[in-house]
Structure formats: C-alpha cells, structure tokens
PDB file of N, CA and C in Angstrom:
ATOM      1  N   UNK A   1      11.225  -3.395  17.950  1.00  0.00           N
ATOM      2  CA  UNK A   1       9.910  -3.676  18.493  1.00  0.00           C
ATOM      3  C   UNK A   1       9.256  -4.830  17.737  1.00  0.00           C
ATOM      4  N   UNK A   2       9.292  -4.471  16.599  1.00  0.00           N
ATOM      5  CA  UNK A   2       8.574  -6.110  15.873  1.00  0.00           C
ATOM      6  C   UNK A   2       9.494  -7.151  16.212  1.00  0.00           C
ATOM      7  N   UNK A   3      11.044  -7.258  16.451  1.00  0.00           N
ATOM      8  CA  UNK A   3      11.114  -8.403  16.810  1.00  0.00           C
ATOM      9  C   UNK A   3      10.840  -8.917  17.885  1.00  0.00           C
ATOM     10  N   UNK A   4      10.114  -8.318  19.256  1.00  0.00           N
ATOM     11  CA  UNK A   4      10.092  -8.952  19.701  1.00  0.00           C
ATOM     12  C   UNK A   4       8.092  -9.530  19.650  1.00  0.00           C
ATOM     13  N   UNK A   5       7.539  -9.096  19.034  1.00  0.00           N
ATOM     14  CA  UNK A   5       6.232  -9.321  18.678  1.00  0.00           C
ATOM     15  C   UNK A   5       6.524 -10.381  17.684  1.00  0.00           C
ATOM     16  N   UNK A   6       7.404 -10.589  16.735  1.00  0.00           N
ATOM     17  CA  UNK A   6       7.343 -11.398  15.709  1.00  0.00           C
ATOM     18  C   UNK A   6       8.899 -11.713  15.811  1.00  0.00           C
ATOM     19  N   UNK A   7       9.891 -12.722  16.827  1.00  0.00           N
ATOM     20  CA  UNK A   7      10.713 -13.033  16.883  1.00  0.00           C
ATOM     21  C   UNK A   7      11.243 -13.904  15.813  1.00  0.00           C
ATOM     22  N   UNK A   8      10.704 -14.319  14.608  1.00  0.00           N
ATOM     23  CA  UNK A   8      11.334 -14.916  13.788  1.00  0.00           C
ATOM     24  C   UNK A   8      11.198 -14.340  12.294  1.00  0.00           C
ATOM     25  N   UNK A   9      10.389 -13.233  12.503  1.00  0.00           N
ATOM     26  CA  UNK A   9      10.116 -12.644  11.091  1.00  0.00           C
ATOM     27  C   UNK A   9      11.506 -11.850  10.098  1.00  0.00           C
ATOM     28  N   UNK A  10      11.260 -12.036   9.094  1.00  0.00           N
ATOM     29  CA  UNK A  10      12.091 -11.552   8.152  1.00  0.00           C
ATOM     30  C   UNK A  10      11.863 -10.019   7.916  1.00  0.00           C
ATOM     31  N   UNK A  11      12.920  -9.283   7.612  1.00  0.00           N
ATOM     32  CA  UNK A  11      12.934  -7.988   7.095  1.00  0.00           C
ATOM     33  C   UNK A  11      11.571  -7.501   6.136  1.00  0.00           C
ATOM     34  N   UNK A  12      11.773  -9.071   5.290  1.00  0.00           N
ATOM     35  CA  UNK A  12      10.454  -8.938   4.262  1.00  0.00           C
ATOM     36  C   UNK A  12       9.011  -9.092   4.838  1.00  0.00           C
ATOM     37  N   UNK A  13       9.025 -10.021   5.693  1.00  0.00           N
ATOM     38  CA  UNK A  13       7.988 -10.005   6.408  1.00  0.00           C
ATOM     39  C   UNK A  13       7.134  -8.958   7.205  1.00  0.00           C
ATOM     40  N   UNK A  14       8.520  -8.259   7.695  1.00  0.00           N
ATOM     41  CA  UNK A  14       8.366  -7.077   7.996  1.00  0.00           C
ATOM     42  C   UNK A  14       7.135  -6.267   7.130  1.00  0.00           C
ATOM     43  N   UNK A  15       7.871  -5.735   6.297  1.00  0.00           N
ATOM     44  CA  UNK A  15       7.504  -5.372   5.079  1.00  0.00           C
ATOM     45  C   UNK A  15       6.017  -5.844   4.718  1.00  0.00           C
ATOM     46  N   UNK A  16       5.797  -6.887   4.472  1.00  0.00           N
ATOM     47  CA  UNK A  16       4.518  -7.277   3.955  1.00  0.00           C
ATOM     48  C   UNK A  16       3.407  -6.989   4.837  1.00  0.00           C
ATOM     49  N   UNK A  17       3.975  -6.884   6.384  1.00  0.00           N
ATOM     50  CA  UNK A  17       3.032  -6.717   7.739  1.00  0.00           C
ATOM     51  C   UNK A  17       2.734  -5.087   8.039  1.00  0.00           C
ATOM     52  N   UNK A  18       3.777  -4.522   7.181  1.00  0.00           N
ATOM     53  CA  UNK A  18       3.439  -2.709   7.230  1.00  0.00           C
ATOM     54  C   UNK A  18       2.731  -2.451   6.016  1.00  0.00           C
ATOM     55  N   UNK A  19       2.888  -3.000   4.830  1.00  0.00           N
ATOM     56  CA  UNK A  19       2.280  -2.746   3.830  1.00  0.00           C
ATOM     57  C   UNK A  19       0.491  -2.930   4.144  1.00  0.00           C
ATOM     58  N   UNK A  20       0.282  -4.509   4.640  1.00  0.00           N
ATOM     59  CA  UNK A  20      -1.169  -4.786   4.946  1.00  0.00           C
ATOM     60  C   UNK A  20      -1.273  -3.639   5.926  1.00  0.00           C
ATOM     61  N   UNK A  21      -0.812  -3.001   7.088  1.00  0.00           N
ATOM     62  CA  UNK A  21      -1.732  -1.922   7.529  1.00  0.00           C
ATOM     63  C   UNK A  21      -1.480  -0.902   7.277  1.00  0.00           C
ATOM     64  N   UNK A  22      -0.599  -0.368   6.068  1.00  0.00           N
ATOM     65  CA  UNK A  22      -0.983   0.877   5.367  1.00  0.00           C
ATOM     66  C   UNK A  22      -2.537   0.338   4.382  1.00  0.00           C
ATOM     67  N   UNK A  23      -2.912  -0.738   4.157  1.00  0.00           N
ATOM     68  CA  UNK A  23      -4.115  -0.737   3.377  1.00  0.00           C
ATOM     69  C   UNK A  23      -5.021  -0.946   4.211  1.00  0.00           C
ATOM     70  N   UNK A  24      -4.992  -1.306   5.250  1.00  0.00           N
ATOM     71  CA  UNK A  24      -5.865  -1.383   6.326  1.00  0.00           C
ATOM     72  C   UNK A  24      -5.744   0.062   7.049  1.00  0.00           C
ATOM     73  N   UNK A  25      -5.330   0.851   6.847  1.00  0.00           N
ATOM     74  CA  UNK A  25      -5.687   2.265   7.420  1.00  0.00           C
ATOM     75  C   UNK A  25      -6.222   2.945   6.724  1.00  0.00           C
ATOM     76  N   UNK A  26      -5.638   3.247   4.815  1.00  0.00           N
ATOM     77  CA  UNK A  26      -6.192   3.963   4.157  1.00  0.00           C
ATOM     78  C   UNK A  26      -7.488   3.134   3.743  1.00  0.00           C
ATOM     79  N   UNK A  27      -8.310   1.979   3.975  1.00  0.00           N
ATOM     80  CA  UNK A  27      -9.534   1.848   3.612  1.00  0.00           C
ATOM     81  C   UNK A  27     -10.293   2.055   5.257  1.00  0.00           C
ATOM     82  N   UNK A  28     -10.167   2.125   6.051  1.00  0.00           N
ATOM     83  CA  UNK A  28     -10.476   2.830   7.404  1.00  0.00           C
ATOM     84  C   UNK A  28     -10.768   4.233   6.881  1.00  0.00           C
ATOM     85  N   UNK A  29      -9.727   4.920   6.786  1.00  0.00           N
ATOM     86  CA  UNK A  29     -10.013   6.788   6.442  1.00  0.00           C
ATOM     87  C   UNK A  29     -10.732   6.396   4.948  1.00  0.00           C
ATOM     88  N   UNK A  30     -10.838   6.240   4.290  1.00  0.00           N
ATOM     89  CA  UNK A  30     -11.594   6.224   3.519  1.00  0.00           C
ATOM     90  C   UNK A  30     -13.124   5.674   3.616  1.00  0.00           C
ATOM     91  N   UNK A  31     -13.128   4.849   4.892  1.00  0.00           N
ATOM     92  CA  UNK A  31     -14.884   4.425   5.001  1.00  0.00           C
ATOM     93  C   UNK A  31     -15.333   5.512   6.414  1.00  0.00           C
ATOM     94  N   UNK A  32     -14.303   6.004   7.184  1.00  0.00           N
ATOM     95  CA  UNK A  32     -14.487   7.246   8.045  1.00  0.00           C
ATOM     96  C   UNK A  32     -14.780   8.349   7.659  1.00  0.00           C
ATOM     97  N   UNK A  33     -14.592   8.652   6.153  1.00  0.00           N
ATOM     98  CA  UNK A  33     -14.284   9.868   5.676  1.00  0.00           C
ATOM     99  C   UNK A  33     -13.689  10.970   6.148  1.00  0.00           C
ATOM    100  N   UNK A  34     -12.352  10.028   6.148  1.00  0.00           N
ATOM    101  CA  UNK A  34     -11.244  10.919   6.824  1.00  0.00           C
ATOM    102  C   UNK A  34     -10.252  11.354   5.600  1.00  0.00           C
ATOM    103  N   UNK A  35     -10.785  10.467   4.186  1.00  0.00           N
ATOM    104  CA  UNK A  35      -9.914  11.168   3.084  1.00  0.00           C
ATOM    105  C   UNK A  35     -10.817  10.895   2.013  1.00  0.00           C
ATOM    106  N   UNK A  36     -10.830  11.513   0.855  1.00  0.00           N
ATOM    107  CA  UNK A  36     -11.121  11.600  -0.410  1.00  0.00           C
ATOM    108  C   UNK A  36     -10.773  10.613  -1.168  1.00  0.00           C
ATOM    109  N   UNK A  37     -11.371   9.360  -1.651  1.00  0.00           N
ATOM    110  CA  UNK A  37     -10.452   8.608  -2.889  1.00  0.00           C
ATOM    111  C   UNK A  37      -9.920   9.252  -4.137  1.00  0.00           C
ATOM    112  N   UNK A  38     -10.511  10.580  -4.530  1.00  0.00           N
ATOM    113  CA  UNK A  38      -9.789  11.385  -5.426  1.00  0.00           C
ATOM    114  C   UNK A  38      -8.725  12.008  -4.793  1.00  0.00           C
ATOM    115  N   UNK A  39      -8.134  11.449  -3.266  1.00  0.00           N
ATOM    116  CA  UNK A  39      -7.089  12.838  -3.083  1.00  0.00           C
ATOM    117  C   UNK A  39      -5.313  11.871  -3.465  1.00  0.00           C
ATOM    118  N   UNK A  40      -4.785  12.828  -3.108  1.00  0.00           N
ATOM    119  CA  UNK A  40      -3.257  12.215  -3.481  1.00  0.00           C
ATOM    120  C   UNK A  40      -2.832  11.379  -2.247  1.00  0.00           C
ATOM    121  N   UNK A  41      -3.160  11.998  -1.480  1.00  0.00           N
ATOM    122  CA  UNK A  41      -2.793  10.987   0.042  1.00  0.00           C
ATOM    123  C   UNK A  41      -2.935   9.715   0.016  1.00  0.00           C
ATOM    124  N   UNK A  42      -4.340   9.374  -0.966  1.00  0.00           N
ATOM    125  CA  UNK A  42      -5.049   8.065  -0.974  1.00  0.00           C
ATOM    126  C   UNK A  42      -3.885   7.353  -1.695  1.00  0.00           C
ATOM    127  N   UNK A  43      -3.631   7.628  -3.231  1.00  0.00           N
ATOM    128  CA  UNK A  43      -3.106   7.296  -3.780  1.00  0.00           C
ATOM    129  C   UNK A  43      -1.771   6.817  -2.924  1.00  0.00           C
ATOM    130  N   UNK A  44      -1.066   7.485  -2.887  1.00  0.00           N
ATOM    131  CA  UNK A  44       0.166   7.627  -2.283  1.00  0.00           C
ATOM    132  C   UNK A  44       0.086   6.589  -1.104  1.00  0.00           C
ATOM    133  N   UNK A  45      -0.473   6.196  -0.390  1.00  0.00           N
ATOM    134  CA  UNK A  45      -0.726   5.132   0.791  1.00  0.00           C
ATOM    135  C   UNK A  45      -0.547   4.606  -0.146  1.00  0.00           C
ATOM    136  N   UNK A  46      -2.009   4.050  -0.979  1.00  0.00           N
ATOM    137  CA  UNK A  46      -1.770   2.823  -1.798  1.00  0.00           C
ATOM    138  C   UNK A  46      -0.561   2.478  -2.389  1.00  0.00           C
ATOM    139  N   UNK A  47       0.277   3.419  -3.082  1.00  0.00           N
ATOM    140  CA  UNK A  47       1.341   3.198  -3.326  1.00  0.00           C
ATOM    141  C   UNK A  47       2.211   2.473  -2.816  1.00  0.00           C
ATOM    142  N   UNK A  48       2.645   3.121  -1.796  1.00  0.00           N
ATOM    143  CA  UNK A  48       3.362   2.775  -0.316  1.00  0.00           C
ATOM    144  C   UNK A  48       3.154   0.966   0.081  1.00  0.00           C
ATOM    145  N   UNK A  49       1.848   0.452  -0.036  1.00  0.00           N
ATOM    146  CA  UNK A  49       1.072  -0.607   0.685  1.00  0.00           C
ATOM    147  C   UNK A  49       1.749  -1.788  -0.210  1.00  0.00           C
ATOM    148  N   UNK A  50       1.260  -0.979  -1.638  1.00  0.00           N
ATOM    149  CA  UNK A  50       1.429  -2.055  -2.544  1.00  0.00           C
ATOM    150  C   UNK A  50       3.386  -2.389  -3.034  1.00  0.00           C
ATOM    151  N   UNK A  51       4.032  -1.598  -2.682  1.00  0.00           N
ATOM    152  CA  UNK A  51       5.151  -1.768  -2.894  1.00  0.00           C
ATOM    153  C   UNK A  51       5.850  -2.127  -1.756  1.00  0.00           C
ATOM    154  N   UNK A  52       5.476  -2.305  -1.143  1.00  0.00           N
ATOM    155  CA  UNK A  52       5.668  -2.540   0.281  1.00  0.00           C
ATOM    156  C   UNK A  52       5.547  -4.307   0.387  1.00  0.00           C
ATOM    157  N   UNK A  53       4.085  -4.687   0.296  1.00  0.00           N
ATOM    158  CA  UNK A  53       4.003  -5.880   0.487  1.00  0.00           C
ATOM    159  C   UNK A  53       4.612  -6.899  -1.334  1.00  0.00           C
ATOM    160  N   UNK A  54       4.663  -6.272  -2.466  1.00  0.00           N
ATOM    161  CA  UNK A  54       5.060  -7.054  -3.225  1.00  0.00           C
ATOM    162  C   UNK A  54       6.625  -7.019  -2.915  1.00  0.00           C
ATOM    163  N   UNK A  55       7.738  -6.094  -2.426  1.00  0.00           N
ATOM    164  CA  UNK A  55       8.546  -6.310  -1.590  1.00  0.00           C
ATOM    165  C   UNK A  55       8.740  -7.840  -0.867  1.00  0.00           C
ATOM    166  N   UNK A  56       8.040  -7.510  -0.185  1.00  0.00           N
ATOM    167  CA  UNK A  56       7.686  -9.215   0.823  1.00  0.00           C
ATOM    168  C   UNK A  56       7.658 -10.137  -0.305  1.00  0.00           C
ATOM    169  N   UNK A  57       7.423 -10.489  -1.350  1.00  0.00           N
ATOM    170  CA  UNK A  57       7.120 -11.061  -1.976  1.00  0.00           C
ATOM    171  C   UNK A  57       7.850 -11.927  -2.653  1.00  0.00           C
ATOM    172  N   UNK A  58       9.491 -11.129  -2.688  1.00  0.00           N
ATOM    173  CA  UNK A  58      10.549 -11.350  -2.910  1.00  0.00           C
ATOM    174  C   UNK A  58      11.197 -12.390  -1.913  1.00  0.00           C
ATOM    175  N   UNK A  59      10.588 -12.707  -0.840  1.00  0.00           N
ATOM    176  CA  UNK A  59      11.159 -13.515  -0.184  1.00  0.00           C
ATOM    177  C   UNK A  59      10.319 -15.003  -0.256  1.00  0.00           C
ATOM    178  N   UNK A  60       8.945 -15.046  -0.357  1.00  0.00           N
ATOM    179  CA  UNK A  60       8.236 -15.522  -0.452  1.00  0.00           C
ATOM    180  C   UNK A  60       7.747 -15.445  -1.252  1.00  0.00           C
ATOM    181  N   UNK A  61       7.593 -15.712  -2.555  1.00  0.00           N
ATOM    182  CA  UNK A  61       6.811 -15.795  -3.922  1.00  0.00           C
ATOM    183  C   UNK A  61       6.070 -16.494  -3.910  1.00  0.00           C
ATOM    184  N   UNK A  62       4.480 -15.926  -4.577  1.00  0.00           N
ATOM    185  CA  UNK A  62       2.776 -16.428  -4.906  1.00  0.00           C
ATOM    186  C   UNK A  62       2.750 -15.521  -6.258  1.00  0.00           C
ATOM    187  N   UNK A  63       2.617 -15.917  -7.271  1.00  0.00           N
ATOM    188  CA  UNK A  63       2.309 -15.064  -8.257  1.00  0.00           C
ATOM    189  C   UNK A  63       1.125 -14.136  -8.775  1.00  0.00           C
ATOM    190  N   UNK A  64      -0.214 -14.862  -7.903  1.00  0.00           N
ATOM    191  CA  UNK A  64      -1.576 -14.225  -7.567  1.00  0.00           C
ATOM    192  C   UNK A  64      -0.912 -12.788  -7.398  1.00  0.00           C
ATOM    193  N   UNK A  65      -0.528 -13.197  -6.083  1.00  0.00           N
ATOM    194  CA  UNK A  65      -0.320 -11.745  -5.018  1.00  0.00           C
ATOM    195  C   UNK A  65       0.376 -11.122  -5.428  1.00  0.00           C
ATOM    196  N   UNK A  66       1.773 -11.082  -6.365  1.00  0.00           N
ATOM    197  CA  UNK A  66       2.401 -10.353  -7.013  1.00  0.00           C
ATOM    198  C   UNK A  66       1.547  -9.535  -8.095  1.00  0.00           C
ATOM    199  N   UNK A  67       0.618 -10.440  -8.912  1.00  0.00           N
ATOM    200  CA  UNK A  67       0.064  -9.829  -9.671  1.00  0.00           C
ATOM    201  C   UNK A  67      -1.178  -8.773  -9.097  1.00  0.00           C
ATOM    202  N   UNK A  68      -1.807  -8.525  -8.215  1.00  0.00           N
ATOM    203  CA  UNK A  68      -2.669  -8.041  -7.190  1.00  0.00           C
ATOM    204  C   UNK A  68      -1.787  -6.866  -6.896  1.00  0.00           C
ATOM    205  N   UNK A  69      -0.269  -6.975  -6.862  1.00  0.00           N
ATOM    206  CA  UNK A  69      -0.212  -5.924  -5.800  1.00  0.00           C
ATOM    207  C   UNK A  69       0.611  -4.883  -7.187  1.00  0.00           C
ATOM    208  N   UNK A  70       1.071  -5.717  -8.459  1.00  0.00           N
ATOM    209  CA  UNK A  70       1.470  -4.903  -9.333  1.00  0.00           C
ATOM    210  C   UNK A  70       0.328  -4.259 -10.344  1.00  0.00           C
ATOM    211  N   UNK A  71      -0.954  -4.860 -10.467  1.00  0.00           N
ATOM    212  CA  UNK A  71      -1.877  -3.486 -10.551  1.00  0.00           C
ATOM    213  C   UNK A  71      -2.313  -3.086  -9.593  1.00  0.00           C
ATOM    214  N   UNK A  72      -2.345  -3.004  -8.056  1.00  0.00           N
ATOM    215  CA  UNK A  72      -2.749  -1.736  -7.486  1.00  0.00           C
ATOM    216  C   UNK A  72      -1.783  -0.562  -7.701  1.00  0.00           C
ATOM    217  N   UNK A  73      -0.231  -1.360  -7.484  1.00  0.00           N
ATOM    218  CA  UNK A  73       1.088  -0.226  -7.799  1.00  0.00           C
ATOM    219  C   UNK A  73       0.781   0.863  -9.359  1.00  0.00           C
ATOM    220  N   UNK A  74       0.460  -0.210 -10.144  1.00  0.00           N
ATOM    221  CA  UNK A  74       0.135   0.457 -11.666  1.00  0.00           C
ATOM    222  C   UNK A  74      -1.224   1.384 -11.554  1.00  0.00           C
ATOM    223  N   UNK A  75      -1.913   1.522 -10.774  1.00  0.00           N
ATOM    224  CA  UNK A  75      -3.296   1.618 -10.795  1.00  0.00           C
ATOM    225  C   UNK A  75      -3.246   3.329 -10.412  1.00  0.00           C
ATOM    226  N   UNK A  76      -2.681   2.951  -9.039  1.00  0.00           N
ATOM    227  CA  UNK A  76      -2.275   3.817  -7.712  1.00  0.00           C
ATOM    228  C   UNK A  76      -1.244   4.968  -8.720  1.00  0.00           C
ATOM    229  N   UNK A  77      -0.265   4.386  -8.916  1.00  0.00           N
ATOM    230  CA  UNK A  77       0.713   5.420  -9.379  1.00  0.00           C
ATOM    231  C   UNK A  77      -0.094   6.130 -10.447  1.00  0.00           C
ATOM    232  N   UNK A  78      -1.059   5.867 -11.516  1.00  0.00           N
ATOM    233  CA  UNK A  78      -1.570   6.535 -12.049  1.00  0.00           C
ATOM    234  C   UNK A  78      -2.583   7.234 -11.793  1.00  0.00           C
ATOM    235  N   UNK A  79      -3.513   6.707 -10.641  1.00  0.00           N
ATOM    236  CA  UNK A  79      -4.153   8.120  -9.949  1.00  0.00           C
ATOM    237  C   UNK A  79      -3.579   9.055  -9.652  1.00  0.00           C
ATOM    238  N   UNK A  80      -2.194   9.119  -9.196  1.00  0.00           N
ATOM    239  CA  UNK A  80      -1.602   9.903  -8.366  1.00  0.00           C
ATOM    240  C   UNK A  80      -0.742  10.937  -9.029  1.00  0.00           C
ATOM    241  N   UNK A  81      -0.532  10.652 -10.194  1.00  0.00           N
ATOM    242  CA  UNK A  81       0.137  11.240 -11.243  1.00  0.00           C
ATOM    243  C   UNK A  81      -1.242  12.429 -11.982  1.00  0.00           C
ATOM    244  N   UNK A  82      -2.450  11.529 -11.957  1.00  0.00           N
ATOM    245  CA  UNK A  82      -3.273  12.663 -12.628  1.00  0.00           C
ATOM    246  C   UNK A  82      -3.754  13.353 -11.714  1.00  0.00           C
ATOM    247  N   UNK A  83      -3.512  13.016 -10.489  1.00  0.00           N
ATOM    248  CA  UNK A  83      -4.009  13.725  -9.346  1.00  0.00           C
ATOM    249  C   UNK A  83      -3.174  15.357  -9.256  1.00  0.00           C
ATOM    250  N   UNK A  84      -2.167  14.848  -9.443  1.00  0.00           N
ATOM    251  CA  UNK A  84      -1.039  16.134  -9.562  1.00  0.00           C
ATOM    252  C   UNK A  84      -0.996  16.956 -10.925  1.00  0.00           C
ATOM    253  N   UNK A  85      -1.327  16.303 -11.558  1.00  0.00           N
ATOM    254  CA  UNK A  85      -1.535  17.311 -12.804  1.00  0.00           C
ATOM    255  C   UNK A  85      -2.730  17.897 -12.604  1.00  0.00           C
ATOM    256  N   UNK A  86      -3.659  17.915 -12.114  1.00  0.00           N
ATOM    257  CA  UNK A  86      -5.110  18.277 -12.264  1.00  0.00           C
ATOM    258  C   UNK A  86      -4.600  19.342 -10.971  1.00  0.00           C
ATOM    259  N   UNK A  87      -4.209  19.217  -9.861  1.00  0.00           N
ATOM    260  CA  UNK A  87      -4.365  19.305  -8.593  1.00  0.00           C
ATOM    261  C   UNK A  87      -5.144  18.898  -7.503  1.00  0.00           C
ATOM    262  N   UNK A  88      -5.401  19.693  -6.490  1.00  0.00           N
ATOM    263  CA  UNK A  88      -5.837  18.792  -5.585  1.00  0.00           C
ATOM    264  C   UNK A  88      -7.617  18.658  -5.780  1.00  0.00           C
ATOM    265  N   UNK A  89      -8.514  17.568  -5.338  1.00  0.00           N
ATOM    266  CA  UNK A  89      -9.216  16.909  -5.644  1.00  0.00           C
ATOM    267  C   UNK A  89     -10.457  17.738  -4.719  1.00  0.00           C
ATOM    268  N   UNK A  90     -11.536  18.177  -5.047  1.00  0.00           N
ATOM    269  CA  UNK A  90     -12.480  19.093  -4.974  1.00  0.00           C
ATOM    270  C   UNK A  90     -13.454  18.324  -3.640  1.00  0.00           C
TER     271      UNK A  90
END
C-alpha cells in the first residue's frame, strides 16, 4: 500500500513516515485525553516513534535529527522503565 502512495520511497523512508505518525497520534491522545503522559503506553509509542524514525536516518543522515530522536529514545525508555517498576500510573 505505501508503495503505491509513495512509489519511490525507501524501506527507510518507510520507516521515518510511520515513526512521524506514531508521534503524531500519541500527542493527539495525549491532547484528547485519551492517555496519561505518566502511562506506559505513552512511553512505549514514543519509543516505537523515536526508533523508528532514527532508523530512517540510516539512510539519510542529519545529525540534529539523530540527536532529537536519540534523547527522546533515552528519555522514553526511561519513563517506561520507571513506569514499570512503580506500576501503572494513577
């Protein structure tokens, strides 16, 4: 299906185009209040988004954006880690 919406895009491209709307959904449910920024879900998108599009990145290198998307990854994974130790978010 994406190829034929995006007939010349790369695997990575791919990638970088699912990552932007996993962050474009979880800041949607999050201004809907359809999720908690303390919950794990949140985290875990972010996760997902940010490893996702620095992925892409690999094909196309900007070092900004690498660096952007390796502290949300660093950021994210550590909410999500204390999220689970604590449990779920009140």
């Amino acid at each position: 299906m994406a190829q034929n919406l995006f007939p010349h895009a790369t695997l990575f491209e791919v990638a970088g185009m699912v990552g932007f709307f996993c962050y474009v959904t979880n800041y949607l449910r999050l201004t809907f209040n359809r999720v908690s920024s303390a919950s794990r879900s949140y985290f875990a998108l972010n996760i997902i988004a940010s490893a996702l599009v620095l992925a892409s990145l690999t094909a196309n290198f900007n070092l900004p954006a690498a660096m952007l998307q390796s502290f949300w990854l660093v950021v994210s994974t550590l909410g999500f880690g204390l999220r689970s130790r604590r449990g779920p978010a009140t």
